[in-house]
N, C-alpha and C. Protein backbone atom coordinates (compact mmCIF):
# COMPACT_ATOMS: atom_id res chain seq x y z
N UNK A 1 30.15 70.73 -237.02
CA UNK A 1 29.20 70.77 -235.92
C UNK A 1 27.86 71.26 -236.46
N UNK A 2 26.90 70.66 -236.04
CA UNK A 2 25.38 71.31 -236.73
C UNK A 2 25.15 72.40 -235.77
N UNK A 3 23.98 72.83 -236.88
CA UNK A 3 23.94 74.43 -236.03
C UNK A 3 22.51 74.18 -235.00
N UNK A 4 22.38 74.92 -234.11
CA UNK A 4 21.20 74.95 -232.83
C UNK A 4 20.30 75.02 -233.71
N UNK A 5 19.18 74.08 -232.92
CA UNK A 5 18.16 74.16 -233.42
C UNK A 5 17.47 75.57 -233.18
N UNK A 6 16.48 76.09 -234.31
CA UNK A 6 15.45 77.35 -234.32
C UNK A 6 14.90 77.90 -233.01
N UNK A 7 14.35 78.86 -232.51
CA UNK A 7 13.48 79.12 -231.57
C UNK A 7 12.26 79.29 -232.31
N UNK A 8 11.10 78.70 -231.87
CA UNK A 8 10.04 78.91 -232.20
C UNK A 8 9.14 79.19 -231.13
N UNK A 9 7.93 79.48 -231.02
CA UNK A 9 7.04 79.50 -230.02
C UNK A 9 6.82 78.40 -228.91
N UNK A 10 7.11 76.79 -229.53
CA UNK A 10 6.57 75.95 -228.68
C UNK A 10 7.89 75.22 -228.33
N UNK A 11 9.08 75.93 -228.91
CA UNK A 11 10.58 75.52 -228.41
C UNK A 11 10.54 75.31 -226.72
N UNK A 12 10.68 74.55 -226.35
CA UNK A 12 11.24 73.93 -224.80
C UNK A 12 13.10 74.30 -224.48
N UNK A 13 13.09 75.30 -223.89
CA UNK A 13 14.47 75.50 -223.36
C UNK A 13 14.57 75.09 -222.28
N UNK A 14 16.34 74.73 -222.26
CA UNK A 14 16.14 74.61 -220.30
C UNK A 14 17.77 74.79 -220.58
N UNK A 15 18.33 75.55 -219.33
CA UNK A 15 19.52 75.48 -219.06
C UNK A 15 20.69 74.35 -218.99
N UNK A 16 21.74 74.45 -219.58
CA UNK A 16 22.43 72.86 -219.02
C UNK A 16 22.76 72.98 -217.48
N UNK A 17 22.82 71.96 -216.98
CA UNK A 17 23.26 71.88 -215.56
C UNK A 17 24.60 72.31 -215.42
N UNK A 18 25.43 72.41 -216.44
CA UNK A 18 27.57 72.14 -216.20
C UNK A 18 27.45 73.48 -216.79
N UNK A 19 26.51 74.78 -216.77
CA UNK A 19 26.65 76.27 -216.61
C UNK A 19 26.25 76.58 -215.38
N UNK A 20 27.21 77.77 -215.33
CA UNK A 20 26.75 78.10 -213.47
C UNK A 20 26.51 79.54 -214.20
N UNK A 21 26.03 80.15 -213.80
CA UNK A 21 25.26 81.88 -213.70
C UNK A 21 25.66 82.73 -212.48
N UNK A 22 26.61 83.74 -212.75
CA UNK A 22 26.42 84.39 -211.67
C UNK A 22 25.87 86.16 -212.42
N UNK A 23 25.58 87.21 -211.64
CA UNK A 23 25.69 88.59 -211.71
C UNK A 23 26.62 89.64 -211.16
N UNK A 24 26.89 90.41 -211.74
CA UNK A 24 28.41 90.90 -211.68
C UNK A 24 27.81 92.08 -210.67
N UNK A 25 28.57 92.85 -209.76
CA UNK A 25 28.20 93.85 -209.48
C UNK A 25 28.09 95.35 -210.22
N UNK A 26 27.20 96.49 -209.77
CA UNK A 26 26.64 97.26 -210.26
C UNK A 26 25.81 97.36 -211.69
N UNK A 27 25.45 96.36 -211.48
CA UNK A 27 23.96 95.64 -212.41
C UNK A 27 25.06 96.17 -214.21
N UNK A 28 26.32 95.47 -213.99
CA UNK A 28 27.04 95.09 -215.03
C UNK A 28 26.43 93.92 -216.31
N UNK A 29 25.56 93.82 -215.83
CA UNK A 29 25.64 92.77 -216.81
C UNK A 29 25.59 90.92 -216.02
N UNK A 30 26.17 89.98 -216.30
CA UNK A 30 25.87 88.56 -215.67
C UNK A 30 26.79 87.98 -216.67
N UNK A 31 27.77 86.91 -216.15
CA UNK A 31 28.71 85.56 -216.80
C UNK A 31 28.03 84.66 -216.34
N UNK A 32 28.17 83.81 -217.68
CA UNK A 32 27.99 82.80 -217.45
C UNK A 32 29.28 81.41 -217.97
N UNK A 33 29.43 80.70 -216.79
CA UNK A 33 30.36 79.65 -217.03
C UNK A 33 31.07 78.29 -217.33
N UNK A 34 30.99 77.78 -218.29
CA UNK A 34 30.43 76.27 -218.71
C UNK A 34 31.90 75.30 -218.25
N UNK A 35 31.14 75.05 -217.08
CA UNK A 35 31.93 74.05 -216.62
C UNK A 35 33.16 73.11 -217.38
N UNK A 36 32.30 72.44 -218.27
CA UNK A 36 33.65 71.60 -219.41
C UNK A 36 34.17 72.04 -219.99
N UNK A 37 34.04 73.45 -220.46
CA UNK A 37 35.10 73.83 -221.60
C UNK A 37 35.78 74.77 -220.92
N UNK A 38 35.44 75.58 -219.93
CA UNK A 38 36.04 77.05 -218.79
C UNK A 38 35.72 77.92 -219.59
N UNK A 39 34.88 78.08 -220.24
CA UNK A 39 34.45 79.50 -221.16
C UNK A 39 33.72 79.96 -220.58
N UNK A 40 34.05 81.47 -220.07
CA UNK A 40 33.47 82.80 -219.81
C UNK A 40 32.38 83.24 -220.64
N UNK A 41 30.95 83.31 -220.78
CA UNK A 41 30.49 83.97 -221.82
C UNK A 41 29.46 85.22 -220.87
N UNK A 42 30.15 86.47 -221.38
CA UNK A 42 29.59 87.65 -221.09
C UNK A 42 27.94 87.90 -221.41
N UNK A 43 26.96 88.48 -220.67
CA UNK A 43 25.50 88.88 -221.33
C UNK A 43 25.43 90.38 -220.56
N UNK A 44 24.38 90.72 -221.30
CA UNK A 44 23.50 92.13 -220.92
C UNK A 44 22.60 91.97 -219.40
N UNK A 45 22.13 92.94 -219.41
CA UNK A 45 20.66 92.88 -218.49
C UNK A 45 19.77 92.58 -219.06
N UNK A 46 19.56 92.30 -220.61
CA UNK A 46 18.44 91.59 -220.93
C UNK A 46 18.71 90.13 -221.46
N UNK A 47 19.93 90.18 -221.39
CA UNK A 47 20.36 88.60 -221.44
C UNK A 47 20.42 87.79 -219.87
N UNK A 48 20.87 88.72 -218.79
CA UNK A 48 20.69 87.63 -217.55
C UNK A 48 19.40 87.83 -217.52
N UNK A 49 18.16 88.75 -217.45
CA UNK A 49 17.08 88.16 -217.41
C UNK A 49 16.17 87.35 -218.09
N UNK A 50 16.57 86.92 -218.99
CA UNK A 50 16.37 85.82 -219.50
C UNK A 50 16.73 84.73 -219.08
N UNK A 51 18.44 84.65 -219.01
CA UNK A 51 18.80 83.36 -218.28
C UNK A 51 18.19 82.97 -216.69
N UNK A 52 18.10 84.11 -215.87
CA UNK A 52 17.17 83.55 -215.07
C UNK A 52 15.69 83.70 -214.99
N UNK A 53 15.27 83.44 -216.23
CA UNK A 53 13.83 83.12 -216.18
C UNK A 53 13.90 81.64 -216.11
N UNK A 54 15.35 81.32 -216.70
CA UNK A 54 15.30 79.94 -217.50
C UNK A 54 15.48 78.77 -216.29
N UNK A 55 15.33 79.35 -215.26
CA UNK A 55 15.23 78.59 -213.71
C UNK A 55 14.95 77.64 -214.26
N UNK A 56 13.85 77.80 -214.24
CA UNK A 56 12.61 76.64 -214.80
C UNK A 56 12.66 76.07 -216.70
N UNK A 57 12.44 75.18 -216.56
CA UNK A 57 11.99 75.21 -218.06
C UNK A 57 11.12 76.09 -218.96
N UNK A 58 11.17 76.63 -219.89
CA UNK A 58 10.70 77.88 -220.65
C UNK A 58 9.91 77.31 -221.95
N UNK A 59 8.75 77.49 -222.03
CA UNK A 59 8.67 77.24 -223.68
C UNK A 59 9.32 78.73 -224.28
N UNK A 60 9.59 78.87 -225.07
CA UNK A 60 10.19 79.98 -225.90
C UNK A 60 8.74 81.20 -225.79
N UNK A 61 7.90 80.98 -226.22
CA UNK A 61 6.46 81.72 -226.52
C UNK A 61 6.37 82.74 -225.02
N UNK A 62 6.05 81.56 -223.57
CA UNK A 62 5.75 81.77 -222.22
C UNK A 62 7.35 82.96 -221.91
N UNK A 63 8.07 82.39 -222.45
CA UNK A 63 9.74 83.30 -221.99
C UNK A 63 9.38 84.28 -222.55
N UNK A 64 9.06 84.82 -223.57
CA UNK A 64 9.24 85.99 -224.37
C UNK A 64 7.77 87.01 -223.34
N UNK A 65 6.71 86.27 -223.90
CA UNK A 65 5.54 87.09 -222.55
C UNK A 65 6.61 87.40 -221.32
N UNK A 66 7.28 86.62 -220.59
CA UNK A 66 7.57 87.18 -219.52
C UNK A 66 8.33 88.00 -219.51
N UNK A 67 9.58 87.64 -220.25
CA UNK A 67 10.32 89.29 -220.25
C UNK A 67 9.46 90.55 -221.12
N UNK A 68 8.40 90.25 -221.71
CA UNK A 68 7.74 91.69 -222.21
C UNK A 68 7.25 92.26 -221.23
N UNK A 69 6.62 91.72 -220.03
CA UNK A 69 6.53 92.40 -218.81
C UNK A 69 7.22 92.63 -218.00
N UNK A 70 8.37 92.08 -217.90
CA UNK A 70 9.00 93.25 -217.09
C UNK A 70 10.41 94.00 -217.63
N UNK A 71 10.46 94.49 -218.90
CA UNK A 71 11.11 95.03 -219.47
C UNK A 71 10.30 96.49 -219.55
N UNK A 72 10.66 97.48 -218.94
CA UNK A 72 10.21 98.70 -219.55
C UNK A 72 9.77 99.54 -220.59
N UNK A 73 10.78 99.23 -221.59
CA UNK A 73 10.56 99.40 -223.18
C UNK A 73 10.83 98.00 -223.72
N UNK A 74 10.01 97.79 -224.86
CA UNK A 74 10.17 96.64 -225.36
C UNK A 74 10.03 96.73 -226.87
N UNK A 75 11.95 97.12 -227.50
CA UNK A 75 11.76 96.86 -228.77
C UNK A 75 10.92 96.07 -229.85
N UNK A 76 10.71 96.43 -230.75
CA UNK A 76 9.56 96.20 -231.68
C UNK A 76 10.61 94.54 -232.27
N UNK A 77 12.04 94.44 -231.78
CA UNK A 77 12.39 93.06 -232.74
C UNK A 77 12.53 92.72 -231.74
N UNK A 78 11.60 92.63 -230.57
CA UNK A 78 12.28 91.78 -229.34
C UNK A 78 11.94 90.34 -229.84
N UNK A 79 11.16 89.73 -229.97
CA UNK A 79 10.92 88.40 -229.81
C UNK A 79 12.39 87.52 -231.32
N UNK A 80 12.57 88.66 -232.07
CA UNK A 80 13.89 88.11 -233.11
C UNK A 80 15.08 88.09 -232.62
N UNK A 81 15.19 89.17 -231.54
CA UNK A 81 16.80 88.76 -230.52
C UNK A 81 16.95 88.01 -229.60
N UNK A 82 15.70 87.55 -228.79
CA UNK A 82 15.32 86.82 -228.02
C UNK A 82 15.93 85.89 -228.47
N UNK A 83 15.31 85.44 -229.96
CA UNK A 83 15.24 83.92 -230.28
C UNK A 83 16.85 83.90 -230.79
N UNK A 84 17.22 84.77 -231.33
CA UNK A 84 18.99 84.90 -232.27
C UNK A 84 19.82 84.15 -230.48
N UNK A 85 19.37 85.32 -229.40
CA UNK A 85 20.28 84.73 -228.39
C UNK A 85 20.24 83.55 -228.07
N UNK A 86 18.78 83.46 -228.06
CA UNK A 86 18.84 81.80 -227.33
C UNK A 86 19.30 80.84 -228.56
N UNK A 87 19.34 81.10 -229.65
CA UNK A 87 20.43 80.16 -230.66
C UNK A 87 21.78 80.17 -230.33
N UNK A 88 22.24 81.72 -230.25
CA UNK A 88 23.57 81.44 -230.07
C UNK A 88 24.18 80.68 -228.51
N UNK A 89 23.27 80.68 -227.87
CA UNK A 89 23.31 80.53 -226.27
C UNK A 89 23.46 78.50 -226.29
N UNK A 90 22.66 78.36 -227.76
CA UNK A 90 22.16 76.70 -227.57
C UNK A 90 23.76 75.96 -228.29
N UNK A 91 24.00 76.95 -229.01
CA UNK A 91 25.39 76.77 -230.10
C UNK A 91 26.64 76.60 -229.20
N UNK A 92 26.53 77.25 -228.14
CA UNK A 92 27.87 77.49 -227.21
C UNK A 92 27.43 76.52 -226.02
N UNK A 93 26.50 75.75 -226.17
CA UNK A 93 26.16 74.85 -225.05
C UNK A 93 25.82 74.97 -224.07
N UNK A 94 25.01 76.29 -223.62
CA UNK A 94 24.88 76.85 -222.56
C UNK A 94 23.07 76.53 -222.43
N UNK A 95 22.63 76.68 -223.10
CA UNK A 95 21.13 75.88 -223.17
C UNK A 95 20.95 75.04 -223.89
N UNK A 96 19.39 74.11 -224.10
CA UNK A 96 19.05 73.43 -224.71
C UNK A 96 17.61 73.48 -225.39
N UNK A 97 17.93 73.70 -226.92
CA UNK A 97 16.16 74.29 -227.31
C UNK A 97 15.66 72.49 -227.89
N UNK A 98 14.80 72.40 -227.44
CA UNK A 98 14.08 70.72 -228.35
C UNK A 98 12.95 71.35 -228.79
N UNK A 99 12.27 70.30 -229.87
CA UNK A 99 10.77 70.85 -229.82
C UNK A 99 10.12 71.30 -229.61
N UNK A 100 9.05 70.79 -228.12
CA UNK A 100 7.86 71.07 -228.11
C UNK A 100 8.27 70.27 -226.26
N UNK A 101 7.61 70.93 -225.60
CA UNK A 101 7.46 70.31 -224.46
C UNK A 101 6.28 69.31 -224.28
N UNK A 102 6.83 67.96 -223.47
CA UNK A 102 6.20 66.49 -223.45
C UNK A 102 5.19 66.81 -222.82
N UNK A 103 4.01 65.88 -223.57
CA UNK A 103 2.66 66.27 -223.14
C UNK A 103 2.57 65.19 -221.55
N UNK A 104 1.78 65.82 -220.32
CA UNK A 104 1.55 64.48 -219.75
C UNK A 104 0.75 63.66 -220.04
């Protein structure tokens, strides 16, 4: 299997549709659930807020600004775990990183 493509700044993410997202109670954390395979994959609070930034389509660059604001403290390797998750996130089929988002 090839490995996910890189995160870079002008990376275009977007969620797959056949993951559903929910949040667990007492701000546990958030599963997420990929429809075709039935895999459970566990995240943080700074992993569901990410995933629901990812409502929308994300360039990687615009995602990272947004969770630096509203993260309270913001480790000095944030934008390197950012990008590690959203690899491993693209690897397990749960997003999709391409290029560069299409110009109109």
């Amino acid at each position: 299997m090839p490995s996910a493509p890189r995160a870079h700044a002008h990376s275009l993410i977007r969620r797959n549709p056949r993951v559903v997202f929910r949040n667990l109670a007492n701000d546990q954390g958030s599963v997420l659930l990929h429809l075709d395979t039935g895999a459970y994959h566990g995240v943080n609070s700074t992993g569901a807020l990410v995933y629901e930034l990812l409502e929308r389509d994300q360039e990687f660059g615009d995602l990272l600004h947004e969770v630096r604001r509203r993260l309270a403290t913001v480790p000095p390797t944030l934008d390197d775990e950012i990008g590690a998750f959203l690899e491993e996130l693209a690897e397990r089929d749960l997003v999709q990183l391409t290029g560069t988002r299409p110009q109109p």
